[in-house]
N, C-alpha and C. Protein backbone atom coordinates (compact mmCIF):
# COMPACT_ATOMS: atom_id res chain seq x y z
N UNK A 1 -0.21 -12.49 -31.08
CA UNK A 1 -0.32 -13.92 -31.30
C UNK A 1 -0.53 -14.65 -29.97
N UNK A 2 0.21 -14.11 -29.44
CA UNK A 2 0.18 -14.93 -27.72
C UNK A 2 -0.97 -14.24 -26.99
N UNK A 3 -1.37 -13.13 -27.32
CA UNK A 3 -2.93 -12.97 -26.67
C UNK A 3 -4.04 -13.60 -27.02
N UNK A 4 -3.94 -13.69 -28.34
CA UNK A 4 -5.10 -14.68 -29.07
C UNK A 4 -5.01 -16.30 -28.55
N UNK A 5 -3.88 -16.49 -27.99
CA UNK A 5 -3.64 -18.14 -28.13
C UNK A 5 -4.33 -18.40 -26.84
N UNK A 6 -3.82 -17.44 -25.63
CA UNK A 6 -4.38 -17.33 -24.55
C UNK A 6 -6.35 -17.21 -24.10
N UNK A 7 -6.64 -16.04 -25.13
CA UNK A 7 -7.88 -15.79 -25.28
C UNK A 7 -8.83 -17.24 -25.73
N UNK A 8 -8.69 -17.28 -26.68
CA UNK A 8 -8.64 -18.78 -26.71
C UNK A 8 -9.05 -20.38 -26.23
N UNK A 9 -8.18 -20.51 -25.36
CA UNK A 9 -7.77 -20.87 -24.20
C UNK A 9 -8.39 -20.75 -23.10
N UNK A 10 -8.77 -19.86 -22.91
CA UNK A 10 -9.44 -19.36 -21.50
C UNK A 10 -10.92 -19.80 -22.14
N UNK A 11 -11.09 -19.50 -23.10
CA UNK A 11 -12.41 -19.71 -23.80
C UNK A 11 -13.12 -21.09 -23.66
N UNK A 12 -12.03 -21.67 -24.69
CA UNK A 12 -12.37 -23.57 -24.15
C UNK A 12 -12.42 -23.87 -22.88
N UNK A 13 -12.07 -23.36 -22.13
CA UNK A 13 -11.41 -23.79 -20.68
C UNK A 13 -12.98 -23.34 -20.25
N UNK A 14 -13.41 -22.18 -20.27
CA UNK A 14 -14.47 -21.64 -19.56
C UNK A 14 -15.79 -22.72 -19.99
N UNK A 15 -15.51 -22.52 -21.75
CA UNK A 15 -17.49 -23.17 -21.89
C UNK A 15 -16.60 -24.88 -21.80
N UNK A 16 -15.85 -25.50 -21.23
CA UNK A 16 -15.92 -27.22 -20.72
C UNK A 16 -16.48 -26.96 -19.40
N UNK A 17 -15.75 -26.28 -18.62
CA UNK A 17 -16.14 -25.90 -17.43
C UNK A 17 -17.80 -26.01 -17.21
N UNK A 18 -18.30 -25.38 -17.99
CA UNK A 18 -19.87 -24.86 -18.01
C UNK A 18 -20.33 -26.19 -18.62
N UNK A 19 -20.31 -27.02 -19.55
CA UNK A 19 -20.79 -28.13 -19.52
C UNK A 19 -20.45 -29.14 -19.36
N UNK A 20 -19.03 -29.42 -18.73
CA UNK A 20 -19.02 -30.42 -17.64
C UNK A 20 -19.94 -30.50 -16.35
N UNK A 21 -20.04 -29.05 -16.38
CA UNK A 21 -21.17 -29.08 -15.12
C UNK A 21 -22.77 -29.27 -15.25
N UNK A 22 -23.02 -28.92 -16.48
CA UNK A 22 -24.11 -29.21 -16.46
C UNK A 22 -24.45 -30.93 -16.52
N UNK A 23 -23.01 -31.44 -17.50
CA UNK A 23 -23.18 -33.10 -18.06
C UNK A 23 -23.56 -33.90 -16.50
N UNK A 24 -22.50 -33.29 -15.53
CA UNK A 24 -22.50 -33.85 -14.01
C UNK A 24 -23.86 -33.72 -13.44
N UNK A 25 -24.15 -32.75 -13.41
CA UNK A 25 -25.58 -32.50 -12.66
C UNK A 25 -26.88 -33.71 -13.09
N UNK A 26 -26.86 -33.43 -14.48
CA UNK A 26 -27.57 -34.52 -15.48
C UNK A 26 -27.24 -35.95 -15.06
N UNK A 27 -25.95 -36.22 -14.94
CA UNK A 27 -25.32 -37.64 -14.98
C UNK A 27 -25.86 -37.87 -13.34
N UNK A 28 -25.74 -37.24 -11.97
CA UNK A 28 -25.83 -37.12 -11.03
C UNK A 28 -27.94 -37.40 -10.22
N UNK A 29 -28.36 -36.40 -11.27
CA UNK A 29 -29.60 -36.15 -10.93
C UNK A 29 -29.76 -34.97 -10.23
N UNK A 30 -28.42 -34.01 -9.67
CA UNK A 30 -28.78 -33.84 -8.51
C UNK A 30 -29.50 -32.23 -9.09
N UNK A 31 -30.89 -32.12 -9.25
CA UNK A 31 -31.18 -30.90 -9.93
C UNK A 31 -31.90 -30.65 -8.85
N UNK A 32 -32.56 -29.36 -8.47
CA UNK A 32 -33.61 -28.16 -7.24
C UNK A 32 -34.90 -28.63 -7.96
N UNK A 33 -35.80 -29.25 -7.23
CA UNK A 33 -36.68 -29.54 -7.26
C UNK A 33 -37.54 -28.57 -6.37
N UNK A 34 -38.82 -28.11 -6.32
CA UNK A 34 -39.74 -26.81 -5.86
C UNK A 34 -39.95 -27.81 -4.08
N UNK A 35 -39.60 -28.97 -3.76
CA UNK A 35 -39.82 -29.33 -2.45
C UNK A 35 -39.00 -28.88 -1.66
N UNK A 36 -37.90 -29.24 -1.90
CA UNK A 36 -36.44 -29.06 -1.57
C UNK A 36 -36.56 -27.27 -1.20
N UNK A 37 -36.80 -25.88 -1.99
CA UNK A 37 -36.73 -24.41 -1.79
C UNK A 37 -37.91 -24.71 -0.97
N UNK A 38 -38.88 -25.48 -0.71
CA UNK A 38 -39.41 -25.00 0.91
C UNK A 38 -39.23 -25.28 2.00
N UNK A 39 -38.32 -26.40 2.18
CA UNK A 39 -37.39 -26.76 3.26
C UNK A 39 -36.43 -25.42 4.39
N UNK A 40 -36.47 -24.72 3.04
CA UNK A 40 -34.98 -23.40 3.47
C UNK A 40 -35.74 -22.36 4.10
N UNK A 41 -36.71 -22.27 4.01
CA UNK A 41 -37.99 -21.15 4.30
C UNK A 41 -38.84 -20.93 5.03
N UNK A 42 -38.41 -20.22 6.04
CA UNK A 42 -39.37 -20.50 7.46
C UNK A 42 -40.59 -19.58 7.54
N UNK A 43 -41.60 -20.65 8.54
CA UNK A 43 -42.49 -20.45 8.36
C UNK A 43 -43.12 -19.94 10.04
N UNK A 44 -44.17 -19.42 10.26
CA UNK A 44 -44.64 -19.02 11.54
C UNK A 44 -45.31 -19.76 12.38
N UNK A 45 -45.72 -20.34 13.16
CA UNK A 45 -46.55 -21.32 14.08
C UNK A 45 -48.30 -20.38 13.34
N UNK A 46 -49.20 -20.99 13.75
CA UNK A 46 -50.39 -20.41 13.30
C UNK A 46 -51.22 -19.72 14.46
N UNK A 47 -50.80 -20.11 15.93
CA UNK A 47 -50.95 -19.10 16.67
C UNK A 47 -49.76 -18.16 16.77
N UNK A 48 -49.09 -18.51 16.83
CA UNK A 48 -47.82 -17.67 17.06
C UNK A 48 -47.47 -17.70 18.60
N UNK A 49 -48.17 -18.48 19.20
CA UNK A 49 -47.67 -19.00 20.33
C UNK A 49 -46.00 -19.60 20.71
N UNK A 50 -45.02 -19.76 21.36
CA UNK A 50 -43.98 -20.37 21.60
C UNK A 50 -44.28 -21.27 22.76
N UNK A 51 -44.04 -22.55 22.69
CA UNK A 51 -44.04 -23.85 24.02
C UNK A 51 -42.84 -24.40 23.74
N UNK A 52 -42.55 -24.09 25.02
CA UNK A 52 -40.83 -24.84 25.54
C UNK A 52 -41.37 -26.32 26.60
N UNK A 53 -40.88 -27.29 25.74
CA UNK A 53 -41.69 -28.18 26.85
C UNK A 53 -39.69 -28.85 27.53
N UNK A 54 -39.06 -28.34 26.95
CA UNK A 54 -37.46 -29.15 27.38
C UNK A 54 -36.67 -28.35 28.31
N UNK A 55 -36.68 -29.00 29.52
CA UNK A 55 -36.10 -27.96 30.78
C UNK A 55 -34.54 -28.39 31.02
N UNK A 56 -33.60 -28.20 30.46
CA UNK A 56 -31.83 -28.96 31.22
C UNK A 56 -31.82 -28.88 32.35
N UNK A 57 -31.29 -30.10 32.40
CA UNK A 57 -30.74 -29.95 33.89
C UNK A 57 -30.21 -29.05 34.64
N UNK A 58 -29.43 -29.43 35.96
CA UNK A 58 -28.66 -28.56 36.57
C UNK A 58 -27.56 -29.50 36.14
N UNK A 59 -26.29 -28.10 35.78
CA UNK A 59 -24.74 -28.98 35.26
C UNK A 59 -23.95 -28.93 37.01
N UNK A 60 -23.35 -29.91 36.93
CA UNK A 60 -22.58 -30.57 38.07
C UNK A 60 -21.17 -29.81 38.60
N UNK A 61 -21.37 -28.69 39.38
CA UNK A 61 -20.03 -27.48 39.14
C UNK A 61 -18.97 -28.44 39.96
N UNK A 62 -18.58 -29.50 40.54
CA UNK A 62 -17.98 -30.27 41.64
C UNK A 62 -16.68 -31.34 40.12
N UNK A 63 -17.42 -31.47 39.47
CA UNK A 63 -16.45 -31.76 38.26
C UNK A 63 -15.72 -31.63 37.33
N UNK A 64 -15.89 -30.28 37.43
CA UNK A 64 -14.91 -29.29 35.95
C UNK A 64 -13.43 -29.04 36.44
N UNK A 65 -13.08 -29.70 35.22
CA UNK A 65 -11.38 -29.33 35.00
C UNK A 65 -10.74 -27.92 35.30
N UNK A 66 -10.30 -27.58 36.38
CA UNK A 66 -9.67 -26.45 36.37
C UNK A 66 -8.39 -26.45 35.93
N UNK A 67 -7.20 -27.13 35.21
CA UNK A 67 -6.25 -27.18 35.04
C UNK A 67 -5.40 -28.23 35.82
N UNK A 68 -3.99 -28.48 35.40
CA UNK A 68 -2.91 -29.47 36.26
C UNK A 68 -2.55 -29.02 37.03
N UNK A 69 -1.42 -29.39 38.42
CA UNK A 69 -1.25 -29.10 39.27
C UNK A 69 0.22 -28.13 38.36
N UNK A 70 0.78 -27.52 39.22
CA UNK A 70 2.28 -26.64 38.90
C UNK A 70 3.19 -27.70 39.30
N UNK A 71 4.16 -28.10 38.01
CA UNK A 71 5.42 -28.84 38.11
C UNK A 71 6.30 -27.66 38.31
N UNK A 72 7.33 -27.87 38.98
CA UNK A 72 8.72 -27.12 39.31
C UNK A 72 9.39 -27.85 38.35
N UNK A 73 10.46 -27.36 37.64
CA UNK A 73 11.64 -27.69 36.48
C UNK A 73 12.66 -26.97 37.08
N UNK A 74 13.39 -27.66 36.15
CA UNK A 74 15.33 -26.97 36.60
C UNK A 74 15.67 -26.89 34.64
N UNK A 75 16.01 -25.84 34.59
CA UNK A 75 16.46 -26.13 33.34
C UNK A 75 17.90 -26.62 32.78
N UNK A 76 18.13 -27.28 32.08
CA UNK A 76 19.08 -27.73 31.37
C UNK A 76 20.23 -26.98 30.96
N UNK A 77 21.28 -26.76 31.50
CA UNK A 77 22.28 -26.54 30.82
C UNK A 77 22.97 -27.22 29.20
């Protein structure tokens, strides 16, 4: 009796699940449109050439945090 009630249960639970989600998506809009899967999908240059036209700087080694100075403590009795 208590397996069936459970079984059940899990049942309703599963197919709301499944079309709450679909009702949301619908209610939302938010569906995969064929533009959107070519966004994700890379593609090759047509020569296949690579141009780096962006050179960084030089980083400034005279400014980096090496840490605080050493405090001396006494500890507390």
């Amino acid at each position: 009796m208590m397996l069936k009630f459970l079984l059940i249960v899990g049942l309703i639970g599963f197919l709301l699940f499944r079309v709450l989600g679909v009702f949301f998506r619908v209610l939302t809009g938010s569906t995969v449109n064929p533009k959107s899967q070519d966004f994700h999908q890379t593609r090759k240059p047509k020569d296949s050439n690579v141009n780096v036209d962006y050179i960084p700087g030089k980083e400034k080694k005279g400014n980096r945090y090496n840490g605080g100075e050493y405090v001396d403590y006494e500890e507390l009795d």
